[in-house]
Protein backbone atom coordinates (compact mmCIF):
# COMPACT_ATOMS: atom_id res chain seq x y z
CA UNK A 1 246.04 181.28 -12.81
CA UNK A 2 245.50 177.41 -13.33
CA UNK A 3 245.74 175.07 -15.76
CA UNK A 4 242.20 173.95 -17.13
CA UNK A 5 242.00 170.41 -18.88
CA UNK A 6 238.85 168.29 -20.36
CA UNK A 7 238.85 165.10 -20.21
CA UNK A 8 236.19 163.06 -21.89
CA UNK A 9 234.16 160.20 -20.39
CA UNK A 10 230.96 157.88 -20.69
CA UNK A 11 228.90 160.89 -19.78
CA UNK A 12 230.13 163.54 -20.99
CA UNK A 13 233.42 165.23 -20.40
CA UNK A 14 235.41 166.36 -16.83
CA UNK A 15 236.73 170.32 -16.37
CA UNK A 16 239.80 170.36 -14.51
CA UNK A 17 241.54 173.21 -12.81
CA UNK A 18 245.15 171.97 -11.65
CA UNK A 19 244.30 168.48 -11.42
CA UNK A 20 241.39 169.42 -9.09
CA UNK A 21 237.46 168.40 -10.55
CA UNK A 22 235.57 171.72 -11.19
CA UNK A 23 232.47 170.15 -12.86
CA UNK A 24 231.49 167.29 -14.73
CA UNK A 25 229.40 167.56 -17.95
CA UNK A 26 226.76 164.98 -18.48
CA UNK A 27 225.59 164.61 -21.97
CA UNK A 28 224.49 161.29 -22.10
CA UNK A 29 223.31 159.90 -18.65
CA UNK A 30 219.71 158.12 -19.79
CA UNK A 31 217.14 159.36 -16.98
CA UNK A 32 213.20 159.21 -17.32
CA UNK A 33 211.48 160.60 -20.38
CA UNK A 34 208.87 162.10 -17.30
CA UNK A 35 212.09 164.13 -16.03
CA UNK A 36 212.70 165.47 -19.77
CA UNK A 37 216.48 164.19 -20.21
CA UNK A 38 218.77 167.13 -20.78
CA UNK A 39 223.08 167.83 -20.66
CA UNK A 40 223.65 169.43 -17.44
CA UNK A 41 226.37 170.54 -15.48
CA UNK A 42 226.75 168.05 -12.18
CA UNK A 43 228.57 168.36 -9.47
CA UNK A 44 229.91 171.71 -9.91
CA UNK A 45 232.49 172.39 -6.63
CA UNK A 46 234.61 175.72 -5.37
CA UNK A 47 238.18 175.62 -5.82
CA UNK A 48 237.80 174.45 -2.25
CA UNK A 49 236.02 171.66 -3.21
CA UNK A 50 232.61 173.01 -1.76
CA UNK A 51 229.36 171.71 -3.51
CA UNK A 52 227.20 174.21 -5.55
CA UNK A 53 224.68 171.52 -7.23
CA UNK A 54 221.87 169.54 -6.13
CA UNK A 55 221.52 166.93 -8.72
CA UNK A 56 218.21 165.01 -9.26
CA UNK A 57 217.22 165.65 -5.95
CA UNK A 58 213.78 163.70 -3.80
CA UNK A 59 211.38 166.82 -4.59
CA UNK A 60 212.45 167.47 -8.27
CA UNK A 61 214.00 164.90 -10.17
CA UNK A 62 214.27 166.73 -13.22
CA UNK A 63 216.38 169.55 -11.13
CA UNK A 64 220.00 168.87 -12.43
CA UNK A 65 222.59 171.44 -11.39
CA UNK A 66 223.05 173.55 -13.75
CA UNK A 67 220.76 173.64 -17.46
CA UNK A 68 218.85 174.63 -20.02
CA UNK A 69 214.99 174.15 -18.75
CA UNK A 70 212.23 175.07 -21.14
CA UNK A 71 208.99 174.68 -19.76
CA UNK A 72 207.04 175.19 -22.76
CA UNK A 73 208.39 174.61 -26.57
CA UNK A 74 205.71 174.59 -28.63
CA UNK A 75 203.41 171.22 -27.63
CA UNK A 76 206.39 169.87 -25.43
CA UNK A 77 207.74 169.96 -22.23
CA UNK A 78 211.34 170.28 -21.87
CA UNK A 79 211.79 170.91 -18.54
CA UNK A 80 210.44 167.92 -16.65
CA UNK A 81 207.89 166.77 -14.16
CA UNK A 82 203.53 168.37 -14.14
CA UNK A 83 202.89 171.24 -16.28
CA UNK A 84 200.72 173.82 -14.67
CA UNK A 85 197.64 174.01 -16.04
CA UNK A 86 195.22 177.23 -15.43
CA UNK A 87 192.10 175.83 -16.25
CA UNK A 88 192.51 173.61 -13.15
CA UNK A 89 194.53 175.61 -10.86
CA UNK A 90 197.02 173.21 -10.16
CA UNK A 91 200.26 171.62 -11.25
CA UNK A 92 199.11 168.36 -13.32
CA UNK A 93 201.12 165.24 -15.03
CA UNK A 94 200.33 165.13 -18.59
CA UNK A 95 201.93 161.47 -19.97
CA UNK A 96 202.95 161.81 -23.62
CA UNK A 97 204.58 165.17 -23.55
CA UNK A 98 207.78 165.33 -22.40
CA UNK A 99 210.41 166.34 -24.90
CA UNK A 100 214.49 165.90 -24.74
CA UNK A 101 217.97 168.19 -25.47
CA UNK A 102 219.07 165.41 -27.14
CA UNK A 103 223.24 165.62 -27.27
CA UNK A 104 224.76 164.60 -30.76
CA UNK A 105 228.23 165.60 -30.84
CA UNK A 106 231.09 167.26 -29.65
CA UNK A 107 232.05 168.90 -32.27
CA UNK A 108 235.17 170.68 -30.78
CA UNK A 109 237.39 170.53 -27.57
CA UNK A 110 240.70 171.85 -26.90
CA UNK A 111 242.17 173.41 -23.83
CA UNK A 112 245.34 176.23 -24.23
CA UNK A 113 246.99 176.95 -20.62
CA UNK A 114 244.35 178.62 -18.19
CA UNK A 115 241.32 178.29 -21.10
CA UNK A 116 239.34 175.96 -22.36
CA UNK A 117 236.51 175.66 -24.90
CA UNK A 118 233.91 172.84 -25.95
CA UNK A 119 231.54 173.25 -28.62
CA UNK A 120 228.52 171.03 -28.89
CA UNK A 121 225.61 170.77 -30.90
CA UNK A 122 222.63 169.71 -29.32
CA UNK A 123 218.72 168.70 -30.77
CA UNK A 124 215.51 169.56 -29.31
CA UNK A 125 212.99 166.87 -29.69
CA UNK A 126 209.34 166.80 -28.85
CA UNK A 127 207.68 163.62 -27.18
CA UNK A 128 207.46 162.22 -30.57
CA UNK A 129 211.15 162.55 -31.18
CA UNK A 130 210.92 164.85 -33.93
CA UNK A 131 213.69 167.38 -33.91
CA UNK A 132 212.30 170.89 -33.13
CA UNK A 133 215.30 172.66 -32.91
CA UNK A 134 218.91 172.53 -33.51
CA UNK A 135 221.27 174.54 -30.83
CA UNK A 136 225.33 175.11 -31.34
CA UNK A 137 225.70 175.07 -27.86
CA UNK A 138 229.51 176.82 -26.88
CA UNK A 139 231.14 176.51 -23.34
CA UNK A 140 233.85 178.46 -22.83
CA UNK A 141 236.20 178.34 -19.55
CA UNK A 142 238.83 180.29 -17.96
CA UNK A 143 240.72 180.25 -14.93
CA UNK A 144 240.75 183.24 -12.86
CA UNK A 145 243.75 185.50 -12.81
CA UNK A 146 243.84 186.82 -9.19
CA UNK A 147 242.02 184.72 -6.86
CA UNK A 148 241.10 180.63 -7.17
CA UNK A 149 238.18 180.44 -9.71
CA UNK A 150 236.62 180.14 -12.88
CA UNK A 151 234.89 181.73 -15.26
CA UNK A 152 232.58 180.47 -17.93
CA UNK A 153 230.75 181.65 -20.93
CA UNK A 154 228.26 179.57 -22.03
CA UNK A 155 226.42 180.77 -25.60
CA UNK A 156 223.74 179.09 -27.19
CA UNK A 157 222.22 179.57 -30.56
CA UNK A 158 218.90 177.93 -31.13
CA UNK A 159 217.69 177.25 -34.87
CA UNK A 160 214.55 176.03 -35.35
CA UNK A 161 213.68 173.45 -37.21
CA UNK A 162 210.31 172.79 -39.28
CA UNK A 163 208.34 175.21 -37.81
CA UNK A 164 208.51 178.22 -35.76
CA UNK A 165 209.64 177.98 -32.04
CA UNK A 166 206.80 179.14 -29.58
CA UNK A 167 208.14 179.44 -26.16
CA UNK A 168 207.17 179.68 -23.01
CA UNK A 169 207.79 179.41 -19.19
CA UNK A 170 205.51 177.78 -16.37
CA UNK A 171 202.09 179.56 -16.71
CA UNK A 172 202.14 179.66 -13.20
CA UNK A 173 205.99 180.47 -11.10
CA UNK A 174 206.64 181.80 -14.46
CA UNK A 175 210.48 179.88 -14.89
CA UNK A 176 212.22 178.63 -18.05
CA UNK A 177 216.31 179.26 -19.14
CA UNK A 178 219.14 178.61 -17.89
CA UNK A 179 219.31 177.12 -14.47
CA UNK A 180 221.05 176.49 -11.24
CA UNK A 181 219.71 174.30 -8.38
CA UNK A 182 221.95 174.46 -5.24
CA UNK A 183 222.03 171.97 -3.23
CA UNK A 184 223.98 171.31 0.26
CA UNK A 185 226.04 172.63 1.96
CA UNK A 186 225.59 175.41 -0.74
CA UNK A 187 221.66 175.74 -0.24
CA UNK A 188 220.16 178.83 1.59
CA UNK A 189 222.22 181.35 -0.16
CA UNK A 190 222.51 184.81 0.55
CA UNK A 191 221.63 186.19 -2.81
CA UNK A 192 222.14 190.17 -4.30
CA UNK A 193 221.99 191.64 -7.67
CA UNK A 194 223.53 194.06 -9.63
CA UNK A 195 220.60 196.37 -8.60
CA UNK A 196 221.60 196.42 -4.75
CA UNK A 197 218.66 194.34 -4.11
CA UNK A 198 218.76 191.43 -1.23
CA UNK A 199 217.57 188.08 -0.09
CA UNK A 200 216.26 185.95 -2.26
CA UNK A 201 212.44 186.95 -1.43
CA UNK A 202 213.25 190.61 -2.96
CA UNK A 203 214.86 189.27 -5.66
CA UNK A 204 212.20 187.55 -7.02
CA UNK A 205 210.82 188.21 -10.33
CA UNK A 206 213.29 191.70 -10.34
CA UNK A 207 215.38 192.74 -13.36
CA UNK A 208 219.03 192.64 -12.69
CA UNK A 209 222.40 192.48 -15.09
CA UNK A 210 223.79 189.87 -12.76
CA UNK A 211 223.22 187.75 -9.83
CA UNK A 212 225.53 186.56 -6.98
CA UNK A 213 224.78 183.94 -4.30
CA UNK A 214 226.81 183.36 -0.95
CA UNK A 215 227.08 179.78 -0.06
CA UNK A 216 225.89 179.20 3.78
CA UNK A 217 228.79 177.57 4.16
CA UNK A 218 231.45 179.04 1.90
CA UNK A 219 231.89 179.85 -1.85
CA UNK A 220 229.86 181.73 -4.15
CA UNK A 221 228.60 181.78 -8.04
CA UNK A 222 227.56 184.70 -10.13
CA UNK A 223 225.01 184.08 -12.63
CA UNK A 224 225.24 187.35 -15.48
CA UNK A 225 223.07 188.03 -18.38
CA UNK A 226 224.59 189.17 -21.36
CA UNK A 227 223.55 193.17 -23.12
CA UNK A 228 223.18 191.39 -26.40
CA UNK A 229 220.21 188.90 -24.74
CA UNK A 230 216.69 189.42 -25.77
CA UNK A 231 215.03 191.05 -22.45
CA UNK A 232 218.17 192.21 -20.99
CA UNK A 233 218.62 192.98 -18.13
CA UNK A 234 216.79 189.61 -17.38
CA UNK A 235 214.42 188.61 -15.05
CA UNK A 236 215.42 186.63 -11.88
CA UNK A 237 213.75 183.33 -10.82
CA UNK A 238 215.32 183.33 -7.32
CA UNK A 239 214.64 180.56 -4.25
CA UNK A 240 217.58 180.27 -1.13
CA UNK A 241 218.23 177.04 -3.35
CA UNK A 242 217.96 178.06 -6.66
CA UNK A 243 219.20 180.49 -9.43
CA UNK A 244 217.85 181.33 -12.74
CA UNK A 245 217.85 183.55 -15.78
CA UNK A 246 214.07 184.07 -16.67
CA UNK A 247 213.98 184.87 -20.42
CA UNK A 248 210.60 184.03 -20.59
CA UNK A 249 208.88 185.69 -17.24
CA UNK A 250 207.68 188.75 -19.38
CA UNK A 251 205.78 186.70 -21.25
CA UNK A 252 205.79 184.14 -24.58
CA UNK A 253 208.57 184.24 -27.17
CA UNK A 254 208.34 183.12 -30.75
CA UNK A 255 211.67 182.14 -32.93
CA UNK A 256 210.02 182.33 -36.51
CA UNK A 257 211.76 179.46 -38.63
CA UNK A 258 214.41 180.74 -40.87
CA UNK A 259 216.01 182.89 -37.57
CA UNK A 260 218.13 181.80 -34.88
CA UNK A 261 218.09 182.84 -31.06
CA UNK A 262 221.39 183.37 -29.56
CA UNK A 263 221.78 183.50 -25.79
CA UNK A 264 224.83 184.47 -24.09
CA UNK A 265 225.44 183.77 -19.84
CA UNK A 266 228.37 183.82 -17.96
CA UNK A 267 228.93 181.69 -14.42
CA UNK A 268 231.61 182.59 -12.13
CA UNK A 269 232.39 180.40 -9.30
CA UNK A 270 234.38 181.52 -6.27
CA UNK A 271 236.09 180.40 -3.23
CA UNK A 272 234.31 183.37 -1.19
CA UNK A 273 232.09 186.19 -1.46
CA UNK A 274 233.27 189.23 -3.72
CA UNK A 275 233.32 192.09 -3.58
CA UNK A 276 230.50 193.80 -6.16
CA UNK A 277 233.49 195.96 -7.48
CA UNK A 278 234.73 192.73 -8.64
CA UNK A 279 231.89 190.80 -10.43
CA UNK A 280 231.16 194.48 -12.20
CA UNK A 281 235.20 194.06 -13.61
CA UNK A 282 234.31 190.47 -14.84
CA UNK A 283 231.34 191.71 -15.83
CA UNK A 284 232.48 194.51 -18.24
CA UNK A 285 234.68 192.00 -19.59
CA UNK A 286 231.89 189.35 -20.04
CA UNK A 287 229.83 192.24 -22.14
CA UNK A 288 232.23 193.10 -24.62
């Protein structure tokens, strides 16, 4: 079991795991209103010191290792990049709507031996920079007990502001929540599910408690959905390169004003690929 540390920077804050970089947290890098700025998890590396994230890569800028995407949020677009738009068929740049998770503070971070917890809380703007929404966004870490890892918590709970919340993913790969872009020499993972279903292809668009992915080249991350989630067992937006929980890919949400949403995921990230009797353990203590 490690020692986990935070240290704060210009971006954002570092997650250490005996002295060795696990992730940095980037709340505050300024990027292109097009790309719809969010905090995001990036790099994110194995005990080993493999890479898991692709960060703002050539095909998709607005892909940042790991984040909060929302596609659709009422008028804006806070995921980044075309929107999809039916009528034409096609994926389509529409200037003037991109929104922002705009960070504000950190409004706790301490560390305790092998755990560590930051709090933040986080607006949602719309491309006129009115807030939308405010999130209490929670990240919780802890340092495996029996094997070189991590494992995080990460619990959002989204308030909205002024009006209602209407959300909604791409109208047309059907994608929005929490999400994980891989990038080399992590890409072309070997993914599975809780369900016993494999490959990435068969994955697709399935319901599963948890997902694990098997680096081509080392290391592995398990993405799990938590029972108390709206939809659960979630939907799986799955690509060799990519990971996602799809709240959204059975179709529209609304958060009436007043009410809050609260979303719960946990991330493990592993030196090598285990064993499913494993991630159910971590599991059944992620669910409680």
């Amino acid at each position: 079991m490690g020692k986990l540390e935070v240290k704060t920077n210009c971006l954002g804050f570092e997650l250490y795991d005996d002295g060795r970089l696990v992730t940095l947290y980037r709340a505050l890098e300024e990027i292109d209103r097009e790309e719809s700025p969010k905090p995001c998890f990036a790099p994110i590396y194995t005990p080993r010191g493999r890479l898991i994230t692709a960060y703002r890569p050539k095909d998709h800028l607005w892909h940042t290792g790991l984040y909060y995407g929302w596609v659709h949020v009422n008028d804006s677009n806070l995921w980044g990049g075309a929107w999809y738009l039916p009528e034409k068929g096609e994926y389509v740049p529409v200037p003037g709507t991109h929104g922002r998770q705009v960070h504000v503070a950190f409004d706790e971070i301490s560390c305790a031996g092998s755990e560590a917890r930051v709090v933040e809380t986080v607006q949602w703007q719309n491309s006129s920079d009115q807030t939308i929404a405010t999130e209490k966004r929670s990240l919780e870490f802890q340092s495996l007990t029996d094997r070189p890892g991590t494992m995080w918590r990460i619990t959002s709970a989204i308030s909205p502001e002024g009006k209602a919340l209407e959300m909604a993913s791409s109208r047309a790969s059907l994608y929005s929540g929490l999400e994980l872009r891989m990038g080399p020499p992590f890409a072309e993972a070997a993914h599975r599910t809780s369900e016993g279903v494999r490959g990435h292809e068969n994955i697709m668009k399935s319901k599963a408690r948890w997902c694990c992915g098997v680096g081509a080249c080392g290391g592995a991350v398990v993405m799990m959905d938590h029972p108390s989630n709206p939809r659960h067992p979630t939907n799986w937006f799955v690509r060799a390169s990519w990971m996602g929980a799809a709240l959204l890919m059975e179709g529209d949400m609304t958060v009436p004003l007043g009410k809050t949403l609260t979303l719960r995921y946990g991330l493990m990230v592993l030196d090598a690929d285990p064993r499913d009797e494993f991630i159910e353990s971590q599991f059944e203590v992620f669910a409680t």
